[in-house]
C-alpha atoms as a PDB file:
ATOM      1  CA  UNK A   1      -2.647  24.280  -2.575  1.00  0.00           C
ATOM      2  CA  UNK A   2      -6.130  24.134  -3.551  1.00  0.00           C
ATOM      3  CA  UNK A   3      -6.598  20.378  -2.782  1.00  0.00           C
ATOM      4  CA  UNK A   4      -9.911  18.683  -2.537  1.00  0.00           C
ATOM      5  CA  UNK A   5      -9.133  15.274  -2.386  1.00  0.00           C
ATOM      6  CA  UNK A   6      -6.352  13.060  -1.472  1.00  0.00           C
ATOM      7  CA  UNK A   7      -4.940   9.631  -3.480  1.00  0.00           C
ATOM      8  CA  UNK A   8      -3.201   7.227  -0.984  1.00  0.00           C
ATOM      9  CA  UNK A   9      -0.462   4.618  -2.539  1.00  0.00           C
ATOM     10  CA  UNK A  10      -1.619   1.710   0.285  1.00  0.00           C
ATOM     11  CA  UNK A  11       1.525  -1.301   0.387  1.00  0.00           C
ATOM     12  CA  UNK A  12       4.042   0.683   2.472  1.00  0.00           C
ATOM     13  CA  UNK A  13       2.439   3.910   3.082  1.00  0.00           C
ATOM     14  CA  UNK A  14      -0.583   2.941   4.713  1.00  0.00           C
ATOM     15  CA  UNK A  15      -0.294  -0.789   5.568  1.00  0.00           C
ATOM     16  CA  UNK A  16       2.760  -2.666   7.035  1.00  0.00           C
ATOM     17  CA  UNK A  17       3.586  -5.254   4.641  1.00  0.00           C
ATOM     18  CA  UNK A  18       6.611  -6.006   5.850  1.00  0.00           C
ATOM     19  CA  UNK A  19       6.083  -6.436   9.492  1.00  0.00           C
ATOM     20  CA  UNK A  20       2.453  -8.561   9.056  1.00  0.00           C
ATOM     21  CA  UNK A  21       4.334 -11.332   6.791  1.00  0.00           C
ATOM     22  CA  UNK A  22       7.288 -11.547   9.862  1.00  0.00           C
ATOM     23  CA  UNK A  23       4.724 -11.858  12.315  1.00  0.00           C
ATOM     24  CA  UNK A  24       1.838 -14.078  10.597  1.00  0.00           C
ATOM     25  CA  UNK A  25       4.792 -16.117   8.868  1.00  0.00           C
ATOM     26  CA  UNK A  26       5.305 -18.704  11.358  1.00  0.00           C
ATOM     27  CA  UNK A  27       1.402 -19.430  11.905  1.00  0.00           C
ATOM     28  CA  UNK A  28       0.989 -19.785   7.712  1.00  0.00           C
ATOM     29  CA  UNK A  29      -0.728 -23.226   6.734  1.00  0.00           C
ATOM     30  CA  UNK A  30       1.421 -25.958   5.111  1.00  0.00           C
ATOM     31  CA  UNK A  31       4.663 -25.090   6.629  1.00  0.00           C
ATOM     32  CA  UNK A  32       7.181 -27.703   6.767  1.00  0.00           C
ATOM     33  CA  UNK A  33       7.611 -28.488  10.420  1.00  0.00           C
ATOM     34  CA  UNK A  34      11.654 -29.226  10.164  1.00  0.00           C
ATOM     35  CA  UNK A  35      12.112 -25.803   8.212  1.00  0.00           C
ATOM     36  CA  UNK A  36      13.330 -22.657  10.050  1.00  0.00           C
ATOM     37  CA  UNK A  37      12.630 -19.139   7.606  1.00  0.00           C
ATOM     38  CA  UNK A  38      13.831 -16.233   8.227  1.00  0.00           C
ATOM     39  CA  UNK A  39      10.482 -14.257   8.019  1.00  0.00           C
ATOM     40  CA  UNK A  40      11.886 -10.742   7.470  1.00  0.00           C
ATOM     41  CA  UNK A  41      14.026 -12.084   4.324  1.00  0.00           C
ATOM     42  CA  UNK A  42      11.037 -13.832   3.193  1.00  0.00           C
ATOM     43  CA  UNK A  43       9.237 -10.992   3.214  1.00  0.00           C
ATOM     44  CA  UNK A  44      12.208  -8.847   1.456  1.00  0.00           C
ATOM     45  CA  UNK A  45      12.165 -11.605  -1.281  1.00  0.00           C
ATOM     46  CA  UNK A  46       8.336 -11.798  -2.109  1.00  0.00           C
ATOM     47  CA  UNK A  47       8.420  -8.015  -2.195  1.00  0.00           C
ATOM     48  CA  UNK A  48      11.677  -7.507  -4.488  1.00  0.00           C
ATOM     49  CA  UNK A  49       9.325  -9.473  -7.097  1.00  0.00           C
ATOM     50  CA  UNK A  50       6.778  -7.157  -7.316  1.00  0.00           C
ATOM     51  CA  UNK A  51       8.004  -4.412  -9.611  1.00  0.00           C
ATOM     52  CA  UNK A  52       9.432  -6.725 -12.081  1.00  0.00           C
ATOM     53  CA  UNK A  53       6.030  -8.772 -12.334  1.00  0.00           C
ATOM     54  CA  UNK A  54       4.243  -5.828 -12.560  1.00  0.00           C
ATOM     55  CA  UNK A  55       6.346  -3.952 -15.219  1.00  0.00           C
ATOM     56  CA  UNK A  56       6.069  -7.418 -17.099  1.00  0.00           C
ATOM     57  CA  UNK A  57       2.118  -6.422 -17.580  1.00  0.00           C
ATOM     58  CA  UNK A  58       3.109  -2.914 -17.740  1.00  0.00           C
ATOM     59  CA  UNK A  59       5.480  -3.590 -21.138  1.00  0.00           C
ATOM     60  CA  UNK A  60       2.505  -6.636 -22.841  1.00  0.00           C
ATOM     61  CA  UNK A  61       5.407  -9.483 -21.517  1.00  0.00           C
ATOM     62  CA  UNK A  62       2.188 -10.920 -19.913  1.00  0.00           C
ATOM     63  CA  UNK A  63      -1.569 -10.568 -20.216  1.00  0.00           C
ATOM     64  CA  UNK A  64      -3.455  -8.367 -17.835  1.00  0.00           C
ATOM     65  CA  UNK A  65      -2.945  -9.718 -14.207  1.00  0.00           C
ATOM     66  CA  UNK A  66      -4.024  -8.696 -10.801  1.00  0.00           C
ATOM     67  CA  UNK A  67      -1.765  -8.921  -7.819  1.00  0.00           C
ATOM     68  CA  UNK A  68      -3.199 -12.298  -6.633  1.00  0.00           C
ATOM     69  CA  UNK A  69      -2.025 -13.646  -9.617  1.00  0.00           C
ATOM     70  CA  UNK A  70       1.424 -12.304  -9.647  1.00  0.00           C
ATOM     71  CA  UNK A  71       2.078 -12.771  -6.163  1.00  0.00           C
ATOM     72  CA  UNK A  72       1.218 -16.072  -6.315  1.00  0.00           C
ATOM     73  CA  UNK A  73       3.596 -16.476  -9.455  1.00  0.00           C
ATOM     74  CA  UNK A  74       6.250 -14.906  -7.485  1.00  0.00           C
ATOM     75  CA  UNK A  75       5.956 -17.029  -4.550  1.00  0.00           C
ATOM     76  CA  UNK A  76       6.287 -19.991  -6.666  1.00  0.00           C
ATOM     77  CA  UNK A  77       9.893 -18.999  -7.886  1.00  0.00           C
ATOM     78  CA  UNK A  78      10.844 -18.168  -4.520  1.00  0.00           C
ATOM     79  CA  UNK A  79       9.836 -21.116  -2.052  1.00  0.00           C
ATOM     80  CA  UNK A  80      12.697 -23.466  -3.040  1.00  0.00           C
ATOM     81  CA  UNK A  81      15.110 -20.879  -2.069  1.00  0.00           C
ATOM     82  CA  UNK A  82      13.635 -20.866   1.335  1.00  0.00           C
ATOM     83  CA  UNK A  83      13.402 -25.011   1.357  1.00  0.00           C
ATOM     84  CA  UNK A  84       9.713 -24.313   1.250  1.00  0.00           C
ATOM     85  CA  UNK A  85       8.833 -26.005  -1.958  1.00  0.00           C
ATOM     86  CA  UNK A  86       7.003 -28.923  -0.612  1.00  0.00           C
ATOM     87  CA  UNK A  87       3.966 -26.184   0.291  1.00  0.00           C
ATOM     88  CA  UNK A  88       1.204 -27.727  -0.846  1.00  0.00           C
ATOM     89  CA  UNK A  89      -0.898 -25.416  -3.661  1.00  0.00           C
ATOM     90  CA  UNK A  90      -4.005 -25.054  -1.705  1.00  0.00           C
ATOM     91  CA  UNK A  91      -1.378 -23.652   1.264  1.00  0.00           C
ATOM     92  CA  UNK A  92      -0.043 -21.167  -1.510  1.00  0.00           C
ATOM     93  CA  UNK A  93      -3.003 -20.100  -1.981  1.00  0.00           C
ATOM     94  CA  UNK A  94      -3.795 -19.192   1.358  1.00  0.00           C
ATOM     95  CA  UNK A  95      -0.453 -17.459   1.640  1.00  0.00           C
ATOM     96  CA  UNK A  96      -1.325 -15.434  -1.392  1.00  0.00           C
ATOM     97  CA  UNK A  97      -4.579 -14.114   1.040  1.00  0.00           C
ATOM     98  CA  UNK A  98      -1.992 -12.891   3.528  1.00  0.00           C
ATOM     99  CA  UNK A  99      -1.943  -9.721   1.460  1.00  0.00           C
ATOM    100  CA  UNK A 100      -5.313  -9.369   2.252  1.00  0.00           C
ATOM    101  CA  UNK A 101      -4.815  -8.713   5.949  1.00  0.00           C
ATOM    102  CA  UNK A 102      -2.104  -6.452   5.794  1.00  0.00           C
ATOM    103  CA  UNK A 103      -2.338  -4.344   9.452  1.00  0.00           C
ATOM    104  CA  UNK A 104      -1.965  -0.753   8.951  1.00  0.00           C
ATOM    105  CA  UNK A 105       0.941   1.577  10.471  1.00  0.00           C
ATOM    106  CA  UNK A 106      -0.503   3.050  14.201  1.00  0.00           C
ATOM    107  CA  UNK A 107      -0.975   6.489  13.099  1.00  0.00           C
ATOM    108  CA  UNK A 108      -2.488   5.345   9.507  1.00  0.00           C
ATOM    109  CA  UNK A 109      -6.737   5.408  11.140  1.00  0.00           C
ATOM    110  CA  UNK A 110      -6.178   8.436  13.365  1.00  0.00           C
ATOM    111  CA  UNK A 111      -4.764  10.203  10.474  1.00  0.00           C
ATOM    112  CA  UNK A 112      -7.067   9.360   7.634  1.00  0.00           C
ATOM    113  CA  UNK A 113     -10.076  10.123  10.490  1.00  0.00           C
ATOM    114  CA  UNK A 114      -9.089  13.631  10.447  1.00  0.00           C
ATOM    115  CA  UNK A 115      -8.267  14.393   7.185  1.00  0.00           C
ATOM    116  CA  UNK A 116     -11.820  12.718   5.913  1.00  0.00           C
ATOM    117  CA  UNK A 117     -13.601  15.409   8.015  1.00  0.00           C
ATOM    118  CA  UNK A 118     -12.080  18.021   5.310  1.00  0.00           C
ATOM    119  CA  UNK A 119     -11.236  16.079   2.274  1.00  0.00           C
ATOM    120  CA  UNK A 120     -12.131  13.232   0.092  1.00  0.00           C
ATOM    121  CA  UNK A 121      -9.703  10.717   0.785  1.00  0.00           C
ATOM    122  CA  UNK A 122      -9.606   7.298  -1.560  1.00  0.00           C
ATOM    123  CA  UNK A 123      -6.827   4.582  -2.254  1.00  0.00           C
ATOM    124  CA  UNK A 124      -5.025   4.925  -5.685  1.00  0.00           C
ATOM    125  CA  UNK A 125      -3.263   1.392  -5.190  1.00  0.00           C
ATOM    126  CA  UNK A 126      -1.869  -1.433  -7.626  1.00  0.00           C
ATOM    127  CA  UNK A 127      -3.782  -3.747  -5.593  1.00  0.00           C
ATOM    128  CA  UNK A 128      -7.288  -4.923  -7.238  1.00  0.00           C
ATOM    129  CA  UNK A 129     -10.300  -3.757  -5.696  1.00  0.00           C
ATOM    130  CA  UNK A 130     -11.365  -7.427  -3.694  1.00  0.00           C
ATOM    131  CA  UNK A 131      -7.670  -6.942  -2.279  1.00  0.00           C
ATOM    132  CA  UNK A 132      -8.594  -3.466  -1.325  1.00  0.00           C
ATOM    133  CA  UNK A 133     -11.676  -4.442   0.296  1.00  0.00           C
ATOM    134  CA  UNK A 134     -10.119  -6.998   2.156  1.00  0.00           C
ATOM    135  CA  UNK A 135      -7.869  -4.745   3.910  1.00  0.00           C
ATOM    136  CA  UNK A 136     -10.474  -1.234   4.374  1.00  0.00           C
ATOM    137  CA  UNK A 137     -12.822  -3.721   6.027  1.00  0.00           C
ATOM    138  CA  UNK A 138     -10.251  -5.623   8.426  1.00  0.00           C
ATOM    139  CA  UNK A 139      -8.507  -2.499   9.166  1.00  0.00           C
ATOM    140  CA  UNK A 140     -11.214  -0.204   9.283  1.00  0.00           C
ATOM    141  CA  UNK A 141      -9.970   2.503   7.140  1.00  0.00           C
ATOM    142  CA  UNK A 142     -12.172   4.911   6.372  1.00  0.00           C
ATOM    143  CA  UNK A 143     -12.504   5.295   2.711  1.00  0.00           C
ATOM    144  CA  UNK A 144     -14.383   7.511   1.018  1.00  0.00           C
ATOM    145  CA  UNK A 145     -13.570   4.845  -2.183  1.00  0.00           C
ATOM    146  CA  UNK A 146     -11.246   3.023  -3.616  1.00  0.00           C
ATOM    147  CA  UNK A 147      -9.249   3.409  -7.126  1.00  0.00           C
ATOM    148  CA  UNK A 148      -7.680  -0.269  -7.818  1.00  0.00           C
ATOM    149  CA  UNK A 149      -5.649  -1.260 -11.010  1.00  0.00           C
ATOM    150  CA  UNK A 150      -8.312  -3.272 -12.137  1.00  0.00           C
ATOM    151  CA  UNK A 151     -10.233  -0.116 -12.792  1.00  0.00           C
ATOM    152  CA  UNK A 152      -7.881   0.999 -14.947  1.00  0.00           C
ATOM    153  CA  UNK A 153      -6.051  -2.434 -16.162  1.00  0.00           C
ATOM    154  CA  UNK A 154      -3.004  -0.512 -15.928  1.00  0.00           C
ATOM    155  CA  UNK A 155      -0.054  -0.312 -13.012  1.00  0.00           C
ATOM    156  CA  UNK A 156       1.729   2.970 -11.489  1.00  0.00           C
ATOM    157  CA  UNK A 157       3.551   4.550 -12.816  1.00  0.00           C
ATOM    158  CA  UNK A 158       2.004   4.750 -15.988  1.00  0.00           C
ATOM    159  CA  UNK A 159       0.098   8.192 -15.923  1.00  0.00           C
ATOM    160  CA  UNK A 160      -3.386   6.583 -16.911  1.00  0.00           C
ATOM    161  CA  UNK A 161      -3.327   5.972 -13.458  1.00  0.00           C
ATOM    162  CA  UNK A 162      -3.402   9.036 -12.039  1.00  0.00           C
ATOM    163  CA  UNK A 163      -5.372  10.939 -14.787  1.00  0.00           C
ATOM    164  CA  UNK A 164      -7.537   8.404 -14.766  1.00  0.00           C
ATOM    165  CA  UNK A 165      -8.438   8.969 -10.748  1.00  0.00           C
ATOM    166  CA  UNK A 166      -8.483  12.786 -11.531  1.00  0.00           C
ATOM    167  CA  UNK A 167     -10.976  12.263 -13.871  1.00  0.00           C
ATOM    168  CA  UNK A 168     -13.249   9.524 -11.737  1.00  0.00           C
ATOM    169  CA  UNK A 169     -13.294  12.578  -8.981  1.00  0.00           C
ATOM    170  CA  UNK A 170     -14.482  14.968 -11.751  1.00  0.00           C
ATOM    171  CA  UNK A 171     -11.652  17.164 -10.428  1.00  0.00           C
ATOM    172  CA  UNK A 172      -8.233  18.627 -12.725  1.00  0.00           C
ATOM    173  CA  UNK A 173      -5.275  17.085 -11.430  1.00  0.00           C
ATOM    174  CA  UNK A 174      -3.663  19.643  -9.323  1.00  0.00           C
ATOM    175  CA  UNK A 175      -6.765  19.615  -7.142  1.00  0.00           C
ATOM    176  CA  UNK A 176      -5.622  16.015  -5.649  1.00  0.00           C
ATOM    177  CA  UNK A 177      -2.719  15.110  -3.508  1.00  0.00           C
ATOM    178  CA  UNK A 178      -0.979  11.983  -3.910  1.00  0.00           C
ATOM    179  CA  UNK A 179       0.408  10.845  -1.036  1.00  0.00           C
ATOM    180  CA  UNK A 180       3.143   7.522  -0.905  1.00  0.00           C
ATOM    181  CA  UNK A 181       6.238   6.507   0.749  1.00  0.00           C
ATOM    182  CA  UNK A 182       7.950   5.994  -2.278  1.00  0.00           C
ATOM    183  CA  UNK A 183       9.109   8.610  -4.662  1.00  0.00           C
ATOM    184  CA  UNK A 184       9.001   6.991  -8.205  1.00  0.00           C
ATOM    185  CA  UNK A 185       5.205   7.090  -7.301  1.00  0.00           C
ATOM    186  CA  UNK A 186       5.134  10.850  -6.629  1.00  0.00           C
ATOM    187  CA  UNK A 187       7.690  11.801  -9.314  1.00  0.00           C
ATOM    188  CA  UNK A 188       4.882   9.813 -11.352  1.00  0.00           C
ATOM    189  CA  UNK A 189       1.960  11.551  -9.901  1.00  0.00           C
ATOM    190  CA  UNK A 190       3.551  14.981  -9.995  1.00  0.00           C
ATOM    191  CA  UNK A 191       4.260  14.159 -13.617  1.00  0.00           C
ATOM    192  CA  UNK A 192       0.761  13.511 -14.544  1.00  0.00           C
ATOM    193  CA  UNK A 193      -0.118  17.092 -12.788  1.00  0.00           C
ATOM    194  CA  UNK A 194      -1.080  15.956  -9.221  1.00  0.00           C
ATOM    195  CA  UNK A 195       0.134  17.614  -5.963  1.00  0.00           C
ATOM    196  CA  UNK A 196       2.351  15.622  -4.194  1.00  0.00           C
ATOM    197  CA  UNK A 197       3.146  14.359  -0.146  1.00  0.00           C
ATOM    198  CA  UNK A 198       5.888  12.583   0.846  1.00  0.00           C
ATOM    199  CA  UNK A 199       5.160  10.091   4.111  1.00  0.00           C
ATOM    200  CA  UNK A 200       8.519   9.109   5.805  1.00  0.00           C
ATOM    201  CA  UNK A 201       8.189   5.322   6.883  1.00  0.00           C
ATOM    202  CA  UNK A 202      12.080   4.666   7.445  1.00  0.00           C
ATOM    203  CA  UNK A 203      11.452   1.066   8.741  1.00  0.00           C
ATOM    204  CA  UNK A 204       9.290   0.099   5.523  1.00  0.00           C
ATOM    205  CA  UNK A 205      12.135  -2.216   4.087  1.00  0.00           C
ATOM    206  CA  UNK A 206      13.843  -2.806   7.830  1.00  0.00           C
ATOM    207  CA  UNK A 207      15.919  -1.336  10.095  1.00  0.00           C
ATOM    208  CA  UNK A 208      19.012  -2.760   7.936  1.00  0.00           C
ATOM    209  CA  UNK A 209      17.788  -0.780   4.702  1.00  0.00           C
ATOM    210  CA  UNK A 210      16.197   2.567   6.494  1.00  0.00           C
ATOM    211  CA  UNK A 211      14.559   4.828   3.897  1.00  0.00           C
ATOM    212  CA  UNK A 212      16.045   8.496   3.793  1.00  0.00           C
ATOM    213  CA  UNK A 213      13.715  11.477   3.971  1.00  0.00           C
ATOM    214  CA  UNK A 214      13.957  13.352   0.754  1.00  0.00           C
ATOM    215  CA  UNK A 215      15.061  16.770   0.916  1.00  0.00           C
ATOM    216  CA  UNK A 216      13.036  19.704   1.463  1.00  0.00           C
ATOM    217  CA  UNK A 217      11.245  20.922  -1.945  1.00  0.00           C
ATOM    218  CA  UNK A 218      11.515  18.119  -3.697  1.00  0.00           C
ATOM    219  CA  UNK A 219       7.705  17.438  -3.176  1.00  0.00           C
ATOM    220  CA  UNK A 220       4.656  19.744  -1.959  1.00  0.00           C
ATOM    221  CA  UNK A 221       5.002  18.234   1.840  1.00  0.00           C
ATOM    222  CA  UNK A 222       7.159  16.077   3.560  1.00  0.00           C
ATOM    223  CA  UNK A 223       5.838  14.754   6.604  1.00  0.00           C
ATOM    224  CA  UNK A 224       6.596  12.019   9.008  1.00  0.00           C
ATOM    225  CA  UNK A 225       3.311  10.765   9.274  1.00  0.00           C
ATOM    226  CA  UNK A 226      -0.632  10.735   8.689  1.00  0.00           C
ATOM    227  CA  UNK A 227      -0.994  13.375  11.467  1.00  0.00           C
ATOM    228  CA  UNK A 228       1.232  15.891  10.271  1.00  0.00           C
ATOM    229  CA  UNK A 229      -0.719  15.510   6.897  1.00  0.00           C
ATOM    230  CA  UNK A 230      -3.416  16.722   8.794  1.00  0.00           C
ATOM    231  CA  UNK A 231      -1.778  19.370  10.480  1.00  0.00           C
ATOM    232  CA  UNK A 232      -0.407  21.026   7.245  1.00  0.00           C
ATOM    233  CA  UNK A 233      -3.583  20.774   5.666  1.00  0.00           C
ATOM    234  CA  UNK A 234      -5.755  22.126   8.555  1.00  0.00           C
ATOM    235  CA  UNK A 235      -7.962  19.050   9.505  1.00  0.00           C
ATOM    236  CA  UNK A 236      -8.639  19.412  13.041  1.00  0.00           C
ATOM    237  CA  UNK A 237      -8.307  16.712  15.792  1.00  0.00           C
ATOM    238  CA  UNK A 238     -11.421  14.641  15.742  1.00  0.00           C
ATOM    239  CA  UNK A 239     -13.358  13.955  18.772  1.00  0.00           C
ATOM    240  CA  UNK A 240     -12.570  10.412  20.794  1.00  0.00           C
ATOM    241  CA  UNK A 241     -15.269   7.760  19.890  1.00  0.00           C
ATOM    242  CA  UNK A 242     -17.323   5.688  22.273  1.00  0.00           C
ATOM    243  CA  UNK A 243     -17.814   3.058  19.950  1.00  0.00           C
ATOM    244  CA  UNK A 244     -15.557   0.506  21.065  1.00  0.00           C
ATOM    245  CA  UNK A 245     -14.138  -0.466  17.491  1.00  0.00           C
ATOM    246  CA  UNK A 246     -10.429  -0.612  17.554  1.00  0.00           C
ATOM    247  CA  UNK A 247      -8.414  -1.664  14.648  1.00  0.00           C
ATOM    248  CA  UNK A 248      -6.252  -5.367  14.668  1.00  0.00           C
ATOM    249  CA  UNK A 249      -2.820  -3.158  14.702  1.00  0.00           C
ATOM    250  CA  UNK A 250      -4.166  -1.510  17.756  1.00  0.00           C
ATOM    251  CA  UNK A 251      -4.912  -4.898  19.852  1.00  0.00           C
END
């Protein structure tokens, strides 16, 4: 294909969003001690709010806003419908953080290790750059940089977005790979002229609302995960390291 560099979408196909809210939920400051939540729904809900907030700044509806601030907005509207209104605001804001420290899926390091060895590999996420941050450094993913909305002041899909990482690289479109979990973002990228890879993460949403694999030829690649990226694109296995670092998903 020609690629040089690869463009990661980061909520869903390289971090677990999902699963770190269920399991960090219950440990969250300012809960209500008599209030049971069901973590996974929670979750669901603070999630569902995400596209509409963001196509809200998308269509002018409001000002230019960076996920802090919308996730924050949406987890005002939704904490009476959990009986969770009586969170205190400087508890909210903490909650807001848990975005932050999103743990990656298991095979998300390994496979970014490998494919760095052959390719530039950066983030081309609606998450603001301090969010990204936040997560590379907890995490430990290796980076080569990061493209945040901020950069941009503009939220996928719109194609600014992906011409506009195209152009940071200093490299035409169809010599990057955009690589998500979620097809409006590929349709998107492939759109705007990019190559396109398809990550299966069926459990992204829950084992109740599994994600089909799309069929074959719809994009470039579909693979099942960040080592079978580097398999079709020829990175080879990197060598085990004696350093001792492991990543939080991986303790």
């Amino acid at each position: 294909m020609n690629v040089r560099a690869l463009v990661f979408d980061v909520f869903g196909t390289v971090v677990d969003w999902r699963g770190t809210i269920q399991r960090e939920g219950p440990a969250l400051p300012g809960l209500p001690a008599a209030v049971s939540v069901d973590w996974a729904a929670f979750a669901d809900t603070w999630r569902a709010g995400y596209a509409p907030a963001m196509e809200q700044v998308r269509t002018g509806i409001l000002p230019w806003t960076n996920l802090d601030g919308l996730h924050r907005a949406i987890l005002d509207a939704i904490l009476p419908e959990f009986g969770l209104e009586s969170v205190p605001d400087c508890a909210r804001e903490e909650w807001v953080y848990l975005w932050h420290r999103l743990d990656p899926w298991p095979d998300a390091i390994p496979g970014l290790t490998r494919l760095r060895t052959r390719y530039i590999v950066a983030t081309l996420s609606n998450g603001h750059l301090a969010l990204q941050v936040a997560l590379a450094k907890r995490a430990g993913l290796p980076w080569d940089c990061l493209f945040a909305a901020d950069l941009f002041r503009r939220y996928k899909p719109d194609p600014e977005v992906y011409r506009g990482a195209a152009a940071w690289l200093g490299l035409p479109p169809e010599q990057i790979l955009m690589v998500a979990a979620h097809r409006e973002d590929l349709i998107a990228a492939g759109r705007a002229g990019l190559r396109t890879a398809f990550v299966h993460r069926p459990l992204e949403f829950g084992p109740d609302r599994v994600t089909e694999r799309p069929p074959v030829g719809e994009f470039d690649l579909i693979v099942t995960d960040f080592p079978e990226l580097a398999d079709c694109l020829g990175a080879l296995p990197t060598q085990p390291s004696n350093s001792g670092i492991v990543s939080p998903a991986s303790r």
